[in-house]
Protein backbone atom coordinates (compact mmCIF):
# COMPACT_ATOMS: atom_id res chain seq x y z
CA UNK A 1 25.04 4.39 22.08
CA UNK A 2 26.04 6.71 19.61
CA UNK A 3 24.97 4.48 16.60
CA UNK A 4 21.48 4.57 18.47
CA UNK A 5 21.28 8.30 18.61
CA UNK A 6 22.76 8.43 14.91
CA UNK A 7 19.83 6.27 13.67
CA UNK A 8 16.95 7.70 16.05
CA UNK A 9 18.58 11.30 15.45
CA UNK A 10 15.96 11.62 12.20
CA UNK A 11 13.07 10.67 13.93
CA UNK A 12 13.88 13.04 16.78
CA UNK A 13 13.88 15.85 14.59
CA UNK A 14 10.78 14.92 12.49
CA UNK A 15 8.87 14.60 15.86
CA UNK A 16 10.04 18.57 17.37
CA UNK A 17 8.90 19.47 13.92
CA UNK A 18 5.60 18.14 14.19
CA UNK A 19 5.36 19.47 17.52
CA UNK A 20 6.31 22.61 16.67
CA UNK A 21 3.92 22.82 13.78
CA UNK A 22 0.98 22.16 15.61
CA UNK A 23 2.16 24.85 18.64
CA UNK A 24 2.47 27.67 15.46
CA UNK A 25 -1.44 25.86 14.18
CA UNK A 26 -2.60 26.27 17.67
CA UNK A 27 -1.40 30.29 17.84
CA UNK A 28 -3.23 31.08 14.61
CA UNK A 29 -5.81 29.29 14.93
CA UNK A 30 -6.90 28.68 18.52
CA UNK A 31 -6.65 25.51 20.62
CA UNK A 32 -10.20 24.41 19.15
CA UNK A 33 -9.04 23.96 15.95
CA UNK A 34 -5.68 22.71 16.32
CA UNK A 35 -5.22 21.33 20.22
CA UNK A 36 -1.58 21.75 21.92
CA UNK A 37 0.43 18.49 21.19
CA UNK A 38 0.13 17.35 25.27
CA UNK A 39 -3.66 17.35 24.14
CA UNK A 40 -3.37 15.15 21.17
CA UNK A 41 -1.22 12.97 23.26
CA UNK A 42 -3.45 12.35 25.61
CA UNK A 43 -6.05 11.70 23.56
CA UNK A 44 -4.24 9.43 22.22
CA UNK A 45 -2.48 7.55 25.06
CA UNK A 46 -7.03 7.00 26.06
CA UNK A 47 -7.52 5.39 22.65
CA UNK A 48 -4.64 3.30 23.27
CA UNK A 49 -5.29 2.56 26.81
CA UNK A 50 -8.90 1.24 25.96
CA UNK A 51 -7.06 -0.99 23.43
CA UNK A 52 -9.67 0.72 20.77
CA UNK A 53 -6.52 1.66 18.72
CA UNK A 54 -5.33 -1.70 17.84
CA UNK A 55 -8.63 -2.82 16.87
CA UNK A 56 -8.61 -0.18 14.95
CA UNK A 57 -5.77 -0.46 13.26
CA UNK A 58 -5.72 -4.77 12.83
CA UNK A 59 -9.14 -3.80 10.69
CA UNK A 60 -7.95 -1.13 8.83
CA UNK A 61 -4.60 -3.26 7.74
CA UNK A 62 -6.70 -6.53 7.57
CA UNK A 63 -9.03 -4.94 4.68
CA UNK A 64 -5.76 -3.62 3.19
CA UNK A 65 -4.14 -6.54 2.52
CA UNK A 66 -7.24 -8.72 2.12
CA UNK A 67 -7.47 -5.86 -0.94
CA UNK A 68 -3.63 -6.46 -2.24
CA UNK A 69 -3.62 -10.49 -2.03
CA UNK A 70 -6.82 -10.56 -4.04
CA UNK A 71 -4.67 -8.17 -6.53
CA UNK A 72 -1.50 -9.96 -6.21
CA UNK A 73 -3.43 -13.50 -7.26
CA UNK A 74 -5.30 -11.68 -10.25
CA UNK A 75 -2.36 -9.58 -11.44
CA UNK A 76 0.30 -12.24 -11.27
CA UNK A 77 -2.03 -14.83 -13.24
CA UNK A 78 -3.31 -12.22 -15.51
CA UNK A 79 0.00 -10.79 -16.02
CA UNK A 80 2.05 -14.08 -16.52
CA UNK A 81 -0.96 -14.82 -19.10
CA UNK A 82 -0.68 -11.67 -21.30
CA UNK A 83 3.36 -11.46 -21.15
CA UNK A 84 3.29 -14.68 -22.92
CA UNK A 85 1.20 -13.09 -25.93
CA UNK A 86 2.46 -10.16 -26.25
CA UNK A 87 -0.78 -8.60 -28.64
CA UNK A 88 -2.61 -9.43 -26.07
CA UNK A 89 -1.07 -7.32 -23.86
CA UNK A 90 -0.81 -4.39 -26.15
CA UNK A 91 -4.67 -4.74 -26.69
CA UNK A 92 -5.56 -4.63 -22.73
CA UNK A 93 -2.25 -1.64 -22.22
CA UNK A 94 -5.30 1.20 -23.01
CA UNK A 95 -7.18 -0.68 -20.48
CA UNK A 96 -4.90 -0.85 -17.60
CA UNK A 97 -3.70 2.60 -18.01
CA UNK A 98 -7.41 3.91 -17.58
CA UNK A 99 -7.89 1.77 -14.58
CA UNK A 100 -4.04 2.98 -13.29
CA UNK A 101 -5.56 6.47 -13.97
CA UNK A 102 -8.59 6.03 -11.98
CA UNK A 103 -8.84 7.59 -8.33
CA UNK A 104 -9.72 5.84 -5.51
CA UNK A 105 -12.77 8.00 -5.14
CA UNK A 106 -14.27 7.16 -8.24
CA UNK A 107 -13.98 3.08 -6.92
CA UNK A 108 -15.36 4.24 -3.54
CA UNK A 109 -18.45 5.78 -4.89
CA UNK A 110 -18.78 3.29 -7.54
CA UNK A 111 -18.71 0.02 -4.63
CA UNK A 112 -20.88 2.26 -2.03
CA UNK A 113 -23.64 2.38 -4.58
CA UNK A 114 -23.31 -1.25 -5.50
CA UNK A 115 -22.68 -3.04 -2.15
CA UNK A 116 -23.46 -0.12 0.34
CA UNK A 117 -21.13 0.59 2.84
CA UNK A 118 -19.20 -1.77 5.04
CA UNK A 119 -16.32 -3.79 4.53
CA UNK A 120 -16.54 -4.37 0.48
CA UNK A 121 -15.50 -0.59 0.42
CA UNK A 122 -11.89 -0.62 1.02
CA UNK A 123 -10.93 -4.15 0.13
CA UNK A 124 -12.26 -3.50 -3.39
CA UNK A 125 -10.80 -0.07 -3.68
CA UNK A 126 -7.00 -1.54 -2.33
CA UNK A 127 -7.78 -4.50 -4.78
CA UNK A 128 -8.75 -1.89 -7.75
CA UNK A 129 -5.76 0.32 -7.31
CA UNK A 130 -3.35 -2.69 -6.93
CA UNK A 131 -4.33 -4.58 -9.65
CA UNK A 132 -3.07 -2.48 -12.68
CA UNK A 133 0.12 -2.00 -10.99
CA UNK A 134 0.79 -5.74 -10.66
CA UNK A 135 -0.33 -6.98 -13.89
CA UNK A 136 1.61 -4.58 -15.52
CA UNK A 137 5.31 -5.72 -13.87
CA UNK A 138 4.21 -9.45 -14.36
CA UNK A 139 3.70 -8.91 -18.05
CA UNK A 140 6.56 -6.79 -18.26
CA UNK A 141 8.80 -9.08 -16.30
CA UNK A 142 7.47 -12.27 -18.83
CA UNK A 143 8.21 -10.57 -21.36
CA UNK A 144 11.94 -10.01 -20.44
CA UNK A 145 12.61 -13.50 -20.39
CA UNK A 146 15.02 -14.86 -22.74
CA UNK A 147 12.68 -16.39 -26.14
CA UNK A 148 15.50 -19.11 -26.86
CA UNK A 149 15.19 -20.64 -22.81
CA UNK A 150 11.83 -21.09 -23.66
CA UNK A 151 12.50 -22.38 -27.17
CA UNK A 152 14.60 -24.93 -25.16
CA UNK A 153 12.58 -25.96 -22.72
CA UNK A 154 9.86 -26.68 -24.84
CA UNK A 155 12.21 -28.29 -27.46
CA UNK A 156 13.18 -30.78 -24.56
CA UNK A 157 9.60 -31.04 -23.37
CA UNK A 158 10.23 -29.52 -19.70
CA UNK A 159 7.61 -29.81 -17.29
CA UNK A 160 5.79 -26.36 -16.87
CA UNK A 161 5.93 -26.16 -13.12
CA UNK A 162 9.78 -27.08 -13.25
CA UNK A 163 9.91 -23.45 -16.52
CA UNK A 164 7.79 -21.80 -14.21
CA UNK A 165 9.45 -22.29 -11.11
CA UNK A 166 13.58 -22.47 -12.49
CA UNK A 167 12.79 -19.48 -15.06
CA UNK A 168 9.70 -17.63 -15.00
CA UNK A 169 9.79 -16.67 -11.49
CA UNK A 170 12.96 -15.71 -10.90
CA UNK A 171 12.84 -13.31 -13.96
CA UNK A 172 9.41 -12.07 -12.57
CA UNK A 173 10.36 -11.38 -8.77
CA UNK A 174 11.79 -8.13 -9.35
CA UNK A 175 9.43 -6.37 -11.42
CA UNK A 176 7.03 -8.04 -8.99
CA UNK A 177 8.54 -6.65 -5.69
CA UNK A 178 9.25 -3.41 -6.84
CA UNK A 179 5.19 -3.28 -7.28
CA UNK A 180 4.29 -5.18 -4.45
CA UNK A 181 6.66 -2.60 -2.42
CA UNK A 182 4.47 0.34 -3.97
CA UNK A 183 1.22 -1.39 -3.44
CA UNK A 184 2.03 -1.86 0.11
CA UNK A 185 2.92 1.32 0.36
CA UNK A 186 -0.46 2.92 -1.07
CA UNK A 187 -2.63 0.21 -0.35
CA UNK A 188 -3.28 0.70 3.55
CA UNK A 189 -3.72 4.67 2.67
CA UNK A 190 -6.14 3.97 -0.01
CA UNK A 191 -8.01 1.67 2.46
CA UNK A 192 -8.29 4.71 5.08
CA UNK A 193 -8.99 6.53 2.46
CA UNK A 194 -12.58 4.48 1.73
CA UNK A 195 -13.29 3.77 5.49
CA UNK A 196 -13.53 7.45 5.86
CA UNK A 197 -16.55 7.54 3.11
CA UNK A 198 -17.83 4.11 3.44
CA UNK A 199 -17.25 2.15 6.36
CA UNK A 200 -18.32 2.31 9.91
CA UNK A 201 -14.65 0.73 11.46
CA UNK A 202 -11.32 1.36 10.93
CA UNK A 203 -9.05 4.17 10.70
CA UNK A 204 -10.25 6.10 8.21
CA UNK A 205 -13.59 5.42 10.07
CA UNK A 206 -12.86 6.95 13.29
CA UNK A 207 -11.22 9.81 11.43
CA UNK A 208 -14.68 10.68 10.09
CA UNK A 209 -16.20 10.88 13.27
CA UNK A 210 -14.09 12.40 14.99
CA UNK A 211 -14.46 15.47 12.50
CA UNK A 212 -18.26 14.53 12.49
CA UNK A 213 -18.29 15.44 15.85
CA UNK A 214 -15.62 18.41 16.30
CA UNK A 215 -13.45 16.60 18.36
CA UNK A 216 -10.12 17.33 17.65
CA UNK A 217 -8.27 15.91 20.20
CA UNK A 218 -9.42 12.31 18.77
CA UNK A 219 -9.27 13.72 15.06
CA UNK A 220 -5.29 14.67 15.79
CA UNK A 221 -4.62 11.05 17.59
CA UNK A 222 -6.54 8.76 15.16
CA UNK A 223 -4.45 10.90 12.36
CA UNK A 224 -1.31 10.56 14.21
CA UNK A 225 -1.91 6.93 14.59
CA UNK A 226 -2.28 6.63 10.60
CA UNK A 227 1.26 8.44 10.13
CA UNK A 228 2.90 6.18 12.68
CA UNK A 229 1.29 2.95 11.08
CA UNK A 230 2.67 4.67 7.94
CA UNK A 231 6.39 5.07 9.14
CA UNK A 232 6.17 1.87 11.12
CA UNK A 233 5.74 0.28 7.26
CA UNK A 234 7.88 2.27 5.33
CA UNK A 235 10.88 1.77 7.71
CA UNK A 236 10.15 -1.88 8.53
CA UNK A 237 9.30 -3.49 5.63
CA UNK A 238 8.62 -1.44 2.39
CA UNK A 239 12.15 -0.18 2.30
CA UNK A 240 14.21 -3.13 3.09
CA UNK A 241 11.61 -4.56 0.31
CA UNK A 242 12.50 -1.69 -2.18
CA UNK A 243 16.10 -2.83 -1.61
CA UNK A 244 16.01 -6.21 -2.14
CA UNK A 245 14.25 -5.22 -5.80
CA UNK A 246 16.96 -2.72 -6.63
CA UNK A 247 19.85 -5.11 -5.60
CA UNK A 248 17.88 -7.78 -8.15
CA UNK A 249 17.80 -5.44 -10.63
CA UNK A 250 21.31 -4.68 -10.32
CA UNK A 251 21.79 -8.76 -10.24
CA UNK A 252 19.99 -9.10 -13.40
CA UNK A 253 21.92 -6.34 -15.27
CA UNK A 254 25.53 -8.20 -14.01
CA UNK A 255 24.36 -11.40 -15.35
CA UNK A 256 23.06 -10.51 -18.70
């Protein structure tokens, strides 16, 4: 029991701070701008009553990682492509840092003007923003490999699939999941992000409305429902993922 409270303890205290936050909002600024907490929770216990929330949220993750697969297949092929010629991939570096650079507005406006608004939004905005970021720790993680395991194996004739899947990948995989850790970790954000501008479900969707419209009681739950999708991922599975790439790293340093 006391391991339980230990561990929840955290949370706990991040929630009274919250709480308290939005009482000290409310006394400046007046229960129509920033409702009393029991209002925002009972906005959102409706929402999640209905069972609007989790079709909210399945779309909003669903374009998400619909966005980082389509990245993950392009920047692990690209990447494994240029970290075997290395002046290929200091001729494309300029490149990728100008796409890294680019906000996800500027991909927002850009697919809203080609493909109007809708789905394409946010999966090509997640796929835009995740792309760099993978290609770059494939290449990278090619071109750590060891030059005289390849000289070998192609010296011996190895199959390819046997290099790829005995060497290549297992010198890839951490470079890989410490960006596939931050891509998860931006990727349903940057999503929200474009449903708010250019979708009509989701998240970010309902967010937009709900200021549309002046009601804050909705605006605070469908935000609060965004932070605890957040925390649910960044506790559950982006830092036990974060983990498993640092204790690789560490791995690989030990062995070489």
């Amino acid at each position: 029991m006391t391991s339980f409270f230990r561990a929840a303890a955290p949370y706990i205290a991040s929630a009274l701070v919250f709480a308290g936050a939005a009482r000290l909002a409310g006394f400046f600024l007046g229960p129509e701008l920033a409702p009393a907490p029991g209002a925002i929770l009972g906005s959102l216990w409706e929402i999640t009553r209905s069972g609007e929330v989790f079709g909210e949220l399945f779309t909003t993750v669903a374009r998400a990682l619909a966005g980082i697969c389509l990245a993950n297949v392009a920047g692990v092929s690209l990447g494994l492509a240029a970290g075997f010629v290395p002046g290929a991939l200091r001729l494309v570096s300029p490149l990728v840092a100008a796409l890294q650079s680019c906000p996800p507005v500027v991909w927002i406006s850009l697919v809203m003007v080609w493909a109007g608004t809708g789905a394409t939004v946010p999966v090509v905005t997640v796929f835009a923003a995740s792309l760099p970021l993978l290609f770059s720790a494939t290449a990278q993680g090619v071109m750590g490999l060891d030059a005289r395991v390849l000289a070998m194996s192609r010296l011996y004739d190895a199959p390819k699939t046997r290099v790829l899947r005995r060497f290549v990948f297992p010198a890839i995989f951490p470079h890989w999941l410490a960006a596939f850790s931050t891509v998860l970790a931006t990727g349903w954000k940057a999503a929200a992000v474009a449903e708010f501008f250019g979708s009509h479900r989701g998240i970010g969707a309902k967010i937009f409305w709900s200021y549309h419209k002046l009601n804050m009681e909705d605006l605070y739950a469908w935000a609060l429902t965004l932070v605890v999708l957040g925390v649910v991922l960044e506790c559950g599975l982006i830092m036990p993922l974060r983990r498993k790439a640092a204790s690789g790293c560490v791995r690989g340093a030990a062995d070489a």
